[in-house]
C-alpha atoms as a PDB file:
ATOM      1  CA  UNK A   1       0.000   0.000   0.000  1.00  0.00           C
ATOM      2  CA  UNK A   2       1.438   3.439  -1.018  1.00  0.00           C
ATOM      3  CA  UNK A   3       2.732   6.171   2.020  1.00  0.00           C
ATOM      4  CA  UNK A   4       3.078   9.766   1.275  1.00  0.00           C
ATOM      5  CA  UNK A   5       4.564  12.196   4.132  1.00  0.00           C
ATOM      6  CA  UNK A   6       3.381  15.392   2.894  1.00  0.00           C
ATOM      7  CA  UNK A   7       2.557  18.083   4.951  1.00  0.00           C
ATOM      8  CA  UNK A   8      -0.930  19.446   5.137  1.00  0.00           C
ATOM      9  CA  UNK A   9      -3.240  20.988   7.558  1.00  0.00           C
ATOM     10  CA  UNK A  10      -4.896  18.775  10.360  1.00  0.00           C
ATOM     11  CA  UNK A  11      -8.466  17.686  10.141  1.00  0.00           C
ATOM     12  CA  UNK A  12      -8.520  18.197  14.524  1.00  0.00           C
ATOM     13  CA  UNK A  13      -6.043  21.195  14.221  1.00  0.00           C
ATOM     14  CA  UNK A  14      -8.481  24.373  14.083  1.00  0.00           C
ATOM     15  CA  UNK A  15      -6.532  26.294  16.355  1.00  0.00           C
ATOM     16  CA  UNK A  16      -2.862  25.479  15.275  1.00  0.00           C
ATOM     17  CA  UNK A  17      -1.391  28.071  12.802  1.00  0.00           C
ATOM     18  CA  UNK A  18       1.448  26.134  11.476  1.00  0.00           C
ATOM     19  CA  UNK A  19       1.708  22.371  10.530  1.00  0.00           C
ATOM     20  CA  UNK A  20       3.911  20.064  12.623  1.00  0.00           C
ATOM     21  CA  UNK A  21       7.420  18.804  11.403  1.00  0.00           C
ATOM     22  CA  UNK A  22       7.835  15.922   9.926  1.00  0.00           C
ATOM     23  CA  UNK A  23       9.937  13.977  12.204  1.00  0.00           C
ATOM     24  CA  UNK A  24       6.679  14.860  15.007  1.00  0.00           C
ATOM     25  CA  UNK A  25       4.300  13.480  12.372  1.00  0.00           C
ATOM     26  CA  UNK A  26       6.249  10.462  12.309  1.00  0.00           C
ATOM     27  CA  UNK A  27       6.821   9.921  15.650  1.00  0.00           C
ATOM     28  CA  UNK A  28       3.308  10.502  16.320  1.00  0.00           C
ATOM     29  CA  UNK A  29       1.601   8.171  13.146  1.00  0.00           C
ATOM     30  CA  UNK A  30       0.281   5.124  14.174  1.00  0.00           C
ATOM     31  CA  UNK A  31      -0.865   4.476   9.920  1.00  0.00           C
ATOM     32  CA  UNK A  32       1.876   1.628   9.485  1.00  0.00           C
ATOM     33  CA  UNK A  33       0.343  -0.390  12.586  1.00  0.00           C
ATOM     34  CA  UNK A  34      -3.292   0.612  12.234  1.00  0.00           C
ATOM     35  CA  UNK A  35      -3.745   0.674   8.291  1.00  0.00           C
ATOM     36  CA  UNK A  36      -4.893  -2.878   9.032  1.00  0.00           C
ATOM     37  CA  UNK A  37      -8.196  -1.417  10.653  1.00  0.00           C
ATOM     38  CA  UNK A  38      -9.267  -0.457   7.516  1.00  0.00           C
ATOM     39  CA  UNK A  39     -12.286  -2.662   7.363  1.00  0.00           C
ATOM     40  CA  UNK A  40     -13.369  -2.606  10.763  1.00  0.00           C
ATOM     41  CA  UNK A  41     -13.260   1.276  10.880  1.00  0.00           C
ATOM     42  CA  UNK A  42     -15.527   1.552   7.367  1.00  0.00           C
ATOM     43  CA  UNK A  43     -17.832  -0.777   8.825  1.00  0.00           C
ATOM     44  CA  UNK A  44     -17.932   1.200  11.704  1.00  0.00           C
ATOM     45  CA  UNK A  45     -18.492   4.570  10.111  1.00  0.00           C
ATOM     46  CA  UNK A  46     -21.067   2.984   7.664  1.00  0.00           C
ATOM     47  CA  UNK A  47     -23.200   1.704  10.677  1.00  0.00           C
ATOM     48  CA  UNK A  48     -22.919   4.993  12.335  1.00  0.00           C
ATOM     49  CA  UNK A  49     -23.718   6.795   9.216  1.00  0.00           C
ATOM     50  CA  UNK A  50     -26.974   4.684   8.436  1.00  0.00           C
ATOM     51  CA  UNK A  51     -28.333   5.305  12.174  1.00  0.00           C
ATOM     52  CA  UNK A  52     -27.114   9.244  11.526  1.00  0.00           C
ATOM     53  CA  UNK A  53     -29.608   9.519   8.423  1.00  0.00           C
ATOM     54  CA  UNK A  54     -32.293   7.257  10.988  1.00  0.00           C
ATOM     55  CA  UNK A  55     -32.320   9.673  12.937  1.00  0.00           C
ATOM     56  CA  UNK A  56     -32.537  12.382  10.527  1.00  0.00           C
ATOM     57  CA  UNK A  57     -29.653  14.186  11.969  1.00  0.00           C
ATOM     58  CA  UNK A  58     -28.133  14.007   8.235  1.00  0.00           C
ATOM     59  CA  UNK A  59     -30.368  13.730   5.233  1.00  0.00           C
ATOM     60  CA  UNK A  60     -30.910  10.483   3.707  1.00  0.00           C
ATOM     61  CA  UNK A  61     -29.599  11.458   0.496  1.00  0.00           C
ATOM     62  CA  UNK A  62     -26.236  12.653   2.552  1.00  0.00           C
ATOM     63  CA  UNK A  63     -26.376   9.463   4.117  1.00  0.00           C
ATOM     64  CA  UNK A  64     -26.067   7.486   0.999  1.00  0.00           C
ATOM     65  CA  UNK A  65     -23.586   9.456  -0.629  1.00  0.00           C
ATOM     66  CA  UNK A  66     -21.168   8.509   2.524  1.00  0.00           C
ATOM     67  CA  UNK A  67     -21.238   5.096   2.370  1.00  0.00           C
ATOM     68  CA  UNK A  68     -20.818   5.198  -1.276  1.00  0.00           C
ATOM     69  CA  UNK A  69     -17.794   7.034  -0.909  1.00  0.00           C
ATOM     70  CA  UNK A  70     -16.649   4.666   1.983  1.00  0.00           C
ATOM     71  CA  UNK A  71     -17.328   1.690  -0.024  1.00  0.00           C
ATOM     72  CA  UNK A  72     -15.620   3.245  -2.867  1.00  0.00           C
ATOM     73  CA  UNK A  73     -12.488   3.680  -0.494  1.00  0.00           C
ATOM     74  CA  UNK A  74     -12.770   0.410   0.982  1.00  0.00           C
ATOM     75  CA  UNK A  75     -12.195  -0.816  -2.358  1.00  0.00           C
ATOM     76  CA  UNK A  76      -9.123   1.375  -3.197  1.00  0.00           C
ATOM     77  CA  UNK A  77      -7.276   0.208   0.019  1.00  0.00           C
ATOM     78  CA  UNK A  78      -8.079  -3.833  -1.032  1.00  0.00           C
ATOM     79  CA  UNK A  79      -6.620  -2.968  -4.641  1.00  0.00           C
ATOM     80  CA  UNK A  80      -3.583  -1.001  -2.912  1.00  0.00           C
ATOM     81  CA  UNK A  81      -4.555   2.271  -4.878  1.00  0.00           C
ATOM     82  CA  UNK A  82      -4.934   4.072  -1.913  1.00  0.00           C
ATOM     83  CA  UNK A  83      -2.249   6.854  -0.439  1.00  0.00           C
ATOM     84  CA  UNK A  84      -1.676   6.737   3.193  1.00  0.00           C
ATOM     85  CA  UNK A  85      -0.091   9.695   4.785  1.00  0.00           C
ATOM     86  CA  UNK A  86       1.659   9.543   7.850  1.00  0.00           C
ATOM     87  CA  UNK A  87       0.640  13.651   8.334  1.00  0.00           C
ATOM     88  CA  UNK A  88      -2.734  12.098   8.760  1.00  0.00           C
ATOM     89  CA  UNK A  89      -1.481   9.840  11.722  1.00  0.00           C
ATOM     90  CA  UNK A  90      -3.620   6.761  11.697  1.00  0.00           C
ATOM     91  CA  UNK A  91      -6.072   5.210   9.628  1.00  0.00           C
ATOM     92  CA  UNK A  92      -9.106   7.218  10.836  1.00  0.00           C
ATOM     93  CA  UNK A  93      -7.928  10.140   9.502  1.00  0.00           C
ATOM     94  CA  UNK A  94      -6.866   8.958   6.248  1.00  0.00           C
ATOM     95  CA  UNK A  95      -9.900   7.663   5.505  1.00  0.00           C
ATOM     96  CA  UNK A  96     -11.759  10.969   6.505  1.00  0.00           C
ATOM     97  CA  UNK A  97      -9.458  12.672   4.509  1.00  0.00           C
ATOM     98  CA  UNK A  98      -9.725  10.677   1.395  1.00  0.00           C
ATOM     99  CA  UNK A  99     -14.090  10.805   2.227  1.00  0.00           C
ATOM    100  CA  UNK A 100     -13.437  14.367   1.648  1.00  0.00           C
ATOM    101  CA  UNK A 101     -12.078  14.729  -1.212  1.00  0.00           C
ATOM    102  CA  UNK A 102     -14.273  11.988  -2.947  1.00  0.00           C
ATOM    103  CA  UNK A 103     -17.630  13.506  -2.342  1.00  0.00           C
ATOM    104  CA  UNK A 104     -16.567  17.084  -1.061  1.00  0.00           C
ATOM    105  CA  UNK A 105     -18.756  19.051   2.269  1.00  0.00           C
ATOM    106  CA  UNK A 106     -20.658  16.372   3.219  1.00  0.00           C
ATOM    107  CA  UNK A 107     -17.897  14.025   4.311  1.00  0.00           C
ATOM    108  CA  UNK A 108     -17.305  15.940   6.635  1.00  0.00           C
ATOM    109  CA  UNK A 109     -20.681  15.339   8.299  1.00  0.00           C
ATOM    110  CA  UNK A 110     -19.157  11.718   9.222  1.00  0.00           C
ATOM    111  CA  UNK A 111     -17.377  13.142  11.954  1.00  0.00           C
ATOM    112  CA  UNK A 112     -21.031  14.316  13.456  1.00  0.00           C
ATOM    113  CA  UNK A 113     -22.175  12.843  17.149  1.00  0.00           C
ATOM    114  CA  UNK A 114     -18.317  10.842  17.138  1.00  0.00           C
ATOM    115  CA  UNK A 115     -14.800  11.528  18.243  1.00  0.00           C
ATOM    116  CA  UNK A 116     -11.423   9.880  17.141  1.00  0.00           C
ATOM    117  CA  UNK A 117     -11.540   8.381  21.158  1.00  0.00           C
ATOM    118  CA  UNK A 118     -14.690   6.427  20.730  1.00  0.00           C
ATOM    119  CA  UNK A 119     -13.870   5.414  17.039  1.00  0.00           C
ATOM    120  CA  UNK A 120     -10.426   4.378  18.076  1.00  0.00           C
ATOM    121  CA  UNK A 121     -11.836   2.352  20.812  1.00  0.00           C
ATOM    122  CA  UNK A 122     -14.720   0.931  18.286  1.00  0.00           C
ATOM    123  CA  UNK A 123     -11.859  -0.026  15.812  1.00  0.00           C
ATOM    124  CA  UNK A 124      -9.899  -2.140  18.371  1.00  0.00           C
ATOM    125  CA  UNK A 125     -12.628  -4.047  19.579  1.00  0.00           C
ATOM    126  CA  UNK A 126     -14.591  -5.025  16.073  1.00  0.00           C
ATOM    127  CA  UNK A 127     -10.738  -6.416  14.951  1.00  0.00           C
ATOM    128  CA  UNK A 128      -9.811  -8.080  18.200  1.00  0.00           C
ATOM    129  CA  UNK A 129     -13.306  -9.643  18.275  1.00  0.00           C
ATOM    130  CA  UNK A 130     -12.196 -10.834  14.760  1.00  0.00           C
ATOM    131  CA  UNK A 131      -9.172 -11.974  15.743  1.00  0.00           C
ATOM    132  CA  UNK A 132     -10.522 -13.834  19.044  1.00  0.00           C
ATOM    133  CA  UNK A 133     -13.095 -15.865  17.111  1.00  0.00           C
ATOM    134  CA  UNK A 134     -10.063 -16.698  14.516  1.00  0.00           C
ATOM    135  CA  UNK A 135      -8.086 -18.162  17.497  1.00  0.00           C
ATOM    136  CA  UNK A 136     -11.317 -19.685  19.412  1.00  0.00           C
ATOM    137  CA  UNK A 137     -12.066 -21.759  15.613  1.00  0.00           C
ATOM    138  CA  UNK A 138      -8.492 -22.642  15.621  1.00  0.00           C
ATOM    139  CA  UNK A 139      -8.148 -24.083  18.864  1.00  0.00           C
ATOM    140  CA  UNK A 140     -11.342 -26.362  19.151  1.00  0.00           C
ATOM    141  CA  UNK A 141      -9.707 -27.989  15.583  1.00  0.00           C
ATOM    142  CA  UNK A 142      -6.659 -28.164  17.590  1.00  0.00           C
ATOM    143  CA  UNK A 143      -8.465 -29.943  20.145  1.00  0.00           C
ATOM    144  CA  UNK A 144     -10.353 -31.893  17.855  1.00  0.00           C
ATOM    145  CA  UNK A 145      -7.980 -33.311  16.685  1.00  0.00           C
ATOM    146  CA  UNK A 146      -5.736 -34.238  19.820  1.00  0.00           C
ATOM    147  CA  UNK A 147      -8.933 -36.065  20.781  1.00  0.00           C
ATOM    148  CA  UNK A 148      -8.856 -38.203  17.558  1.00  0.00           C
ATOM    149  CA  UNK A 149      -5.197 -38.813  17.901  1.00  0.00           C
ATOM    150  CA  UNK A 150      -5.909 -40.157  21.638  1.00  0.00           C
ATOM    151  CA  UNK A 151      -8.614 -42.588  20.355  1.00  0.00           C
ATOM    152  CA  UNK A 152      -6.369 -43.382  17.297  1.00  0.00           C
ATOM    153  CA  UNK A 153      -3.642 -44.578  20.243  1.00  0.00           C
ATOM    154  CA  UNK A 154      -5.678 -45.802  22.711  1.00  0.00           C
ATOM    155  CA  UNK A 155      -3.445 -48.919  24.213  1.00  0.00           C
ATOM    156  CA  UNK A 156      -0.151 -47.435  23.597  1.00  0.00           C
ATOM    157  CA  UNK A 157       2.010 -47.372  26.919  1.00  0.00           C
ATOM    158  CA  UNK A 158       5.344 -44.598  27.335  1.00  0.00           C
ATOM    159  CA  UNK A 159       6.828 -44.020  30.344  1.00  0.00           C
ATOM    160  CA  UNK A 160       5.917 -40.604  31.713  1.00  0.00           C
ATOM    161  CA  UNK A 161       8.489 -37.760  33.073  1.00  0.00           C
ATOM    162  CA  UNK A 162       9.466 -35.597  36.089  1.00  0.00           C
ATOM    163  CA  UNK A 163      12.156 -33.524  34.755  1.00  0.00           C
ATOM    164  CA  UNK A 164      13.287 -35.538  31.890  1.00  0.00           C
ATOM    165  CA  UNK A 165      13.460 -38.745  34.570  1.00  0.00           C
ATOM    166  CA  UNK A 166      11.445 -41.810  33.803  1.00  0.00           C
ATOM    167  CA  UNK A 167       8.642 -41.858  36.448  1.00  0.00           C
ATOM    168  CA  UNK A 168       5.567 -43.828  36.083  1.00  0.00           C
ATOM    169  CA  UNK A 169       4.232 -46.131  33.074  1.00  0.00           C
ATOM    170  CA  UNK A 170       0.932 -44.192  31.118  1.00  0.00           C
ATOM    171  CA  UNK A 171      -1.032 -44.208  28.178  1.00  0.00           C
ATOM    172  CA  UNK A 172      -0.038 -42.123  25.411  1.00  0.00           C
ATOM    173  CA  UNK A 173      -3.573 -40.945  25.204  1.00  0.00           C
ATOM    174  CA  UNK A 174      -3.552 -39.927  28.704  1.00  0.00           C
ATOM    175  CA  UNK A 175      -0.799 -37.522  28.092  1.00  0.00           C
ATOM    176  CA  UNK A 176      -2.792 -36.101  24.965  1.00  0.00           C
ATOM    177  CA  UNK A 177      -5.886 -35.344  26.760  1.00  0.00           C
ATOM    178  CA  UNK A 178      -3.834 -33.425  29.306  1.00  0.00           C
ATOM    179  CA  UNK A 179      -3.169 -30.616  26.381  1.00  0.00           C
ATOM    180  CA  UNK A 180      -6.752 -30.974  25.453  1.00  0.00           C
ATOM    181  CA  UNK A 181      -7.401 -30.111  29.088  1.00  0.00           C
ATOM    182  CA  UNK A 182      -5.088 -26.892  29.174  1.00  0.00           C
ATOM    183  CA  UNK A 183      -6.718 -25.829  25.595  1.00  0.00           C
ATOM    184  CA  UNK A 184     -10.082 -25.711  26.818  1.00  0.00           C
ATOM    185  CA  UNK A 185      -9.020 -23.818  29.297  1.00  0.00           C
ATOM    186  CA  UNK A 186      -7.295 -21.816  26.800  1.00  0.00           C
ATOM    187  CA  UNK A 187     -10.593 -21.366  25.423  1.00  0.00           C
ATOM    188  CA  UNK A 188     -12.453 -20.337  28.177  1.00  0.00           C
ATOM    189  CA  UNK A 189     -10.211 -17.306  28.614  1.00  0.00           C
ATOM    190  CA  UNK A 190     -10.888 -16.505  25.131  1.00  0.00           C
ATOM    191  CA  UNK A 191     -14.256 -16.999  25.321  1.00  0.00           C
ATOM    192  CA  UNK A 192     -14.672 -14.599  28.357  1.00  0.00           C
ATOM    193  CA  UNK A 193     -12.424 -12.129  26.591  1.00  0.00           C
ATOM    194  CA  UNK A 194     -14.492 -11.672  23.685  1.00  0.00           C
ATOM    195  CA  UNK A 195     -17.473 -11.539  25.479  1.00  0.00           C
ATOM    196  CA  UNK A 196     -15.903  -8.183  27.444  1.00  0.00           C
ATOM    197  CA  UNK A 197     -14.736  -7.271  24.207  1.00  0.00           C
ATOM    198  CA  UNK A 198     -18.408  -7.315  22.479  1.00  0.00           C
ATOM    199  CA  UNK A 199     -19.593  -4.069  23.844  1.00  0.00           C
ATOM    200  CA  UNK A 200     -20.113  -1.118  21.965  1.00  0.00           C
ATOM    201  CA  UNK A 201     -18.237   2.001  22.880  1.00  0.00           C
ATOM    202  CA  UNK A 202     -19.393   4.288  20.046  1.00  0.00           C
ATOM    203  CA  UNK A 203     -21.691   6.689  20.986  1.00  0.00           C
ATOM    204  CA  UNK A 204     -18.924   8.013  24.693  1.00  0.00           C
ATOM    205  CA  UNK A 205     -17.264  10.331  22.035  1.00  0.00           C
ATOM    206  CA  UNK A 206     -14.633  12.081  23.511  1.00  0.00           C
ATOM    207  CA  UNK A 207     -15.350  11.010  26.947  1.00  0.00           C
ATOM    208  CA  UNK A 208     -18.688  12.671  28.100  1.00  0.00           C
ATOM    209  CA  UNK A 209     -21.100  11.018  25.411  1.00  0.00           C
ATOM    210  CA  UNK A 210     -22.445  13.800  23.094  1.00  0.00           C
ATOM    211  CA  UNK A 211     -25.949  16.346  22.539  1.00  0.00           C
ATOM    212  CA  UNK A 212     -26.902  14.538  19.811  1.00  0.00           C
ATOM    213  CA  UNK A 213     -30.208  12.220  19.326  1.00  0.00           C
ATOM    214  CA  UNK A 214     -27.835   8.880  18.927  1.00  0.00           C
ATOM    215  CA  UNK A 215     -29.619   5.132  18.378  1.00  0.00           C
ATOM    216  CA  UNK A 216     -26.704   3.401  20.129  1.00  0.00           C
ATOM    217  CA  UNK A 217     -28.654   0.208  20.134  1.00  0.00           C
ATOM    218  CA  UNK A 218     -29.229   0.646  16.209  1.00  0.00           C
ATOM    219  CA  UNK A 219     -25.599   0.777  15.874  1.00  0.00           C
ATOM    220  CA  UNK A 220     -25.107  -2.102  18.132  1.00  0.00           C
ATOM    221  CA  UNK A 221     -27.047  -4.452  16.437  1.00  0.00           C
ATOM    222  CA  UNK A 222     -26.044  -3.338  12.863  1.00  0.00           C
ATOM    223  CA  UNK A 223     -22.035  -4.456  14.129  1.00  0.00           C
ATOM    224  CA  UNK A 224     -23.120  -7.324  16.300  1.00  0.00           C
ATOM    225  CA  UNK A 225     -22.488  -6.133  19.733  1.00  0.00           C
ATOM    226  CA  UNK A 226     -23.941  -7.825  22.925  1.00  0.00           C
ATOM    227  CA  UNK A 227     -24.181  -5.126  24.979  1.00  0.00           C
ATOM    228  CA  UNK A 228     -23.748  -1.091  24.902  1.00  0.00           C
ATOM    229  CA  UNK A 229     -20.777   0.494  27.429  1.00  0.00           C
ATOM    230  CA  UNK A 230     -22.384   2.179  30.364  1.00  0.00           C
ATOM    231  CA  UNK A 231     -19.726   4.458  31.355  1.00  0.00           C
ATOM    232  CA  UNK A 232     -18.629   6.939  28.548  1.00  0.00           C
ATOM    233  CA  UNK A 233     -14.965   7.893  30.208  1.00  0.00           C
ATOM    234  CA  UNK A 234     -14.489   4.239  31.138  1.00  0.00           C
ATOM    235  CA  UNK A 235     -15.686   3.004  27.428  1.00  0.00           C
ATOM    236  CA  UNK A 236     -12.206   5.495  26.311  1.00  0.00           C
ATOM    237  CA  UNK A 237     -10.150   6.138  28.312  1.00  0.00           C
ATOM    238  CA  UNK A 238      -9.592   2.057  29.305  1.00  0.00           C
ATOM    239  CA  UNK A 239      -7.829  -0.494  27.010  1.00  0.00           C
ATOM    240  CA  UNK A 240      -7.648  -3.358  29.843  1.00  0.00           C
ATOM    241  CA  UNK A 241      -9.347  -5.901  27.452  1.00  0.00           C
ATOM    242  CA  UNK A 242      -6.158  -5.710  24.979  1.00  0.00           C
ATOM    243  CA  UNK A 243      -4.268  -6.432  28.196  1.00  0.00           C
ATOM    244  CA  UNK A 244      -6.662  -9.612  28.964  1.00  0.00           C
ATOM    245  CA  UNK A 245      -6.019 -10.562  25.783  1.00  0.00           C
ATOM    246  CA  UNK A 246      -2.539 -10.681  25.950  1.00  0.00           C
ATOM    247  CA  UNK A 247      -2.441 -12.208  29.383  1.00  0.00           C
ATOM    248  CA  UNK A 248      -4.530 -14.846  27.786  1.00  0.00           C
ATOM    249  CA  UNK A 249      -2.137 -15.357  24.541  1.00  0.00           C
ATOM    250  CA  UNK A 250       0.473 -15.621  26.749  1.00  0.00           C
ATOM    251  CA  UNK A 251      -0.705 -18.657  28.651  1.00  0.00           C
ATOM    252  CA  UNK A 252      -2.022 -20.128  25.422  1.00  0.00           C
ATOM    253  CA  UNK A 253       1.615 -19.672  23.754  1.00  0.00           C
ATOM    254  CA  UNK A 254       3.318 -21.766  27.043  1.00  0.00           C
ATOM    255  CA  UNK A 255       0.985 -24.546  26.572  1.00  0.00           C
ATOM    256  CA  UNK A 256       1.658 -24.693  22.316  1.00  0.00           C
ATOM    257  CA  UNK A 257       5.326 -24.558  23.101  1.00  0.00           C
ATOM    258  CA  UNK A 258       5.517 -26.915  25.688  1.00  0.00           C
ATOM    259  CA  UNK A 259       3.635 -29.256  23.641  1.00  0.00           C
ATOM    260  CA  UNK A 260       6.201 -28.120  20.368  1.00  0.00           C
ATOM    261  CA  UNK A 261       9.159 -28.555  22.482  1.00  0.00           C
ATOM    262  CA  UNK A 262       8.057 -32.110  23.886  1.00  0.00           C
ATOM    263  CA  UNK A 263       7.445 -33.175  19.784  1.00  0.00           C
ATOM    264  CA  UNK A 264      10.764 -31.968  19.192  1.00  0.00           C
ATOM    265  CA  UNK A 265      12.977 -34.162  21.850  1.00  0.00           C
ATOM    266  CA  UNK A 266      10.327 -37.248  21.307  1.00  0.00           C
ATOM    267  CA  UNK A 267      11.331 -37.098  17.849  1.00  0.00           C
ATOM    268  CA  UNK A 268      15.022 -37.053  18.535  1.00  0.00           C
ATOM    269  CA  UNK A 269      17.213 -40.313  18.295  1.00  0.00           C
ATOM    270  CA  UNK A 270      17.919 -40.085  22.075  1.00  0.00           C
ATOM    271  CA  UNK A 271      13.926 -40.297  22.607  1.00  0.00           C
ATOM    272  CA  UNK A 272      12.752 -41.879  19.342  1.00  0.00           C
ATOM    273  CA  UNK A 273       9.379 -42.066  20.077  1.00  0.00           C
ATOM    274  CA  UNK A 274       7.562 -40.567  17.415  1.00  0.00           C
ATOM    275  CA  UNK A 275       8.148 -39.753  13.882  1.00  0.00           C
ATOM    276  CA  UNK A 276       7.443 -36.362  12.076  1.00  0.00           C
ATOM    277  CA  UNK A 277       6.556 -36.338   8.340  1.00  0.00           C
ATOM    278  CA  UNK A 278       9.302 -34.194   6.219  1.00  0.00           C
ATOM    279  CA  UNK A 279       6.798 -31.962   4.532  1.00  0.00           C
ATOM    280  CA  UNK A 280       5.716 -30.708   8.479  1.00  0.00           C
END
């Protein structure tokens, strides 16, 4: 995807009467980590532009012509025709920017009853819901199929270990099950994350909610969201579900390398239990 570094006045910088430098602009651009939010911030901005025009606090007509536009950009980004600019900091205001200049005045009314906070926050939590069910799919296969290789060896004795010292006689199948114990645990903490991820923060703007006639529940159903935030500061100003999720990886990613590393010195010639295909 293309990067331009020109400079140019801010969208949010009314009161500033000269641009920043451009070693501040890229310090402070987020556009080469965030760029990937494309789709989730569109779909956010569509579904708050369709309950904008419900509400009749933009014209249909000005409604439609929005989405078009962010449709039309959505489309640019996927075909890598679109120019990101690092003056406009993250993808938010790219896309604003670009909205601007495709249909003129009225993309500006996109901005109307939202701030970058809630958006930002709206962003991160439609792609980490993504990216939680992504990892919950991938682990019940993983499971799944630890659960078929148990049955499959069903009989099969190996002696088990206490720091690489031959303990006590078990079933292979036994020691399988154990990781398919520690995955659905895994799970679980996935599980409970996305759940506290799948609340709507749109609507808290930039941290005391806003004047304007807002259908938050509209909005919530048209992305999918369980539940609405209750607190508009909290809903902000608080990122503590990225750090559940991480805590949660982080367990997840001891148990898959413990069970890697035990593969690795069962297939060695001092073990030689167990035989990995070439191709894998």
């Amino acid at each position: 995807m293309k990067s331009s570094r020109e400079g140019r006045k801010k969208l949010w910088a009314g009161r500033f009467a000269a641009s920043t430098t451009e070693s501040v602009e890229t310090f402070t651009s987020s556009i080469d980590v965030d760029r990937r939010l494309y789709r989730h911030d569109i779909a956010g901005s569509i579904a708050h532009v369709n309950m904008l025009a419900r509400r009749r606090i933009i014209s249909a007509r000005e409604g439609r012509k929005i989405v078009q536009g962010l449709k039309s950009i959505e489309k640019e980004i996927e075909r890598d025709a679109f120019s990101f600019s690092t003056a406009d900091e993250d993808i938010h205001m790219n896309i604003e920017r670009r909205l601007i200049a495709k249909v003129g005045k009225v993309g500006e009314k996109l901005h109307t009853a939202r701030s970058r906070n809630d958006q930002v926050a709206l962003d991160l939590r439609l792609y980490l819901r993504d990216e939680l069910g992504t990892i919950l799919g991938a682990l019940a296969g993983l499971r799944r199929e630890l659960g078929r290789a148990a049955r499959r060896y069903l009989g099969v004795i190996m002696p088990g270990y206490t720091h690489l010292q031959r303990a006590q006689p078990i079933l292979f199948s036994h020691y399988l099950l154990a990781y398919v114990e520690m995955l659905e645990r895994d799970r679980e903490r996935m599980r409970q994350c996305r759940e506290r991820v799948n609340v709507l923060p749109l609507g808290s703007g930039a941290l005391a909610g806003t004047t304007f006639p807002i259908d938050r529940a509209y909005v919530a159903s048209r992305l999918k969201f369980a539940g609405i935030s209750k607190n508009s500061i909290d809903a902000v100003s608080d990122r503590d579900f990225i750090l559940e999720f991480l805590s949660a990886s982080a367990v997840l990613f001891v148990h898959l390398s413990r069970l890697a590393e035990e593969m690795v010195l069962w297939s060695s010639e001092e073990f030689g239990f167990i035989e990995l295909p070439d191709r894998r």
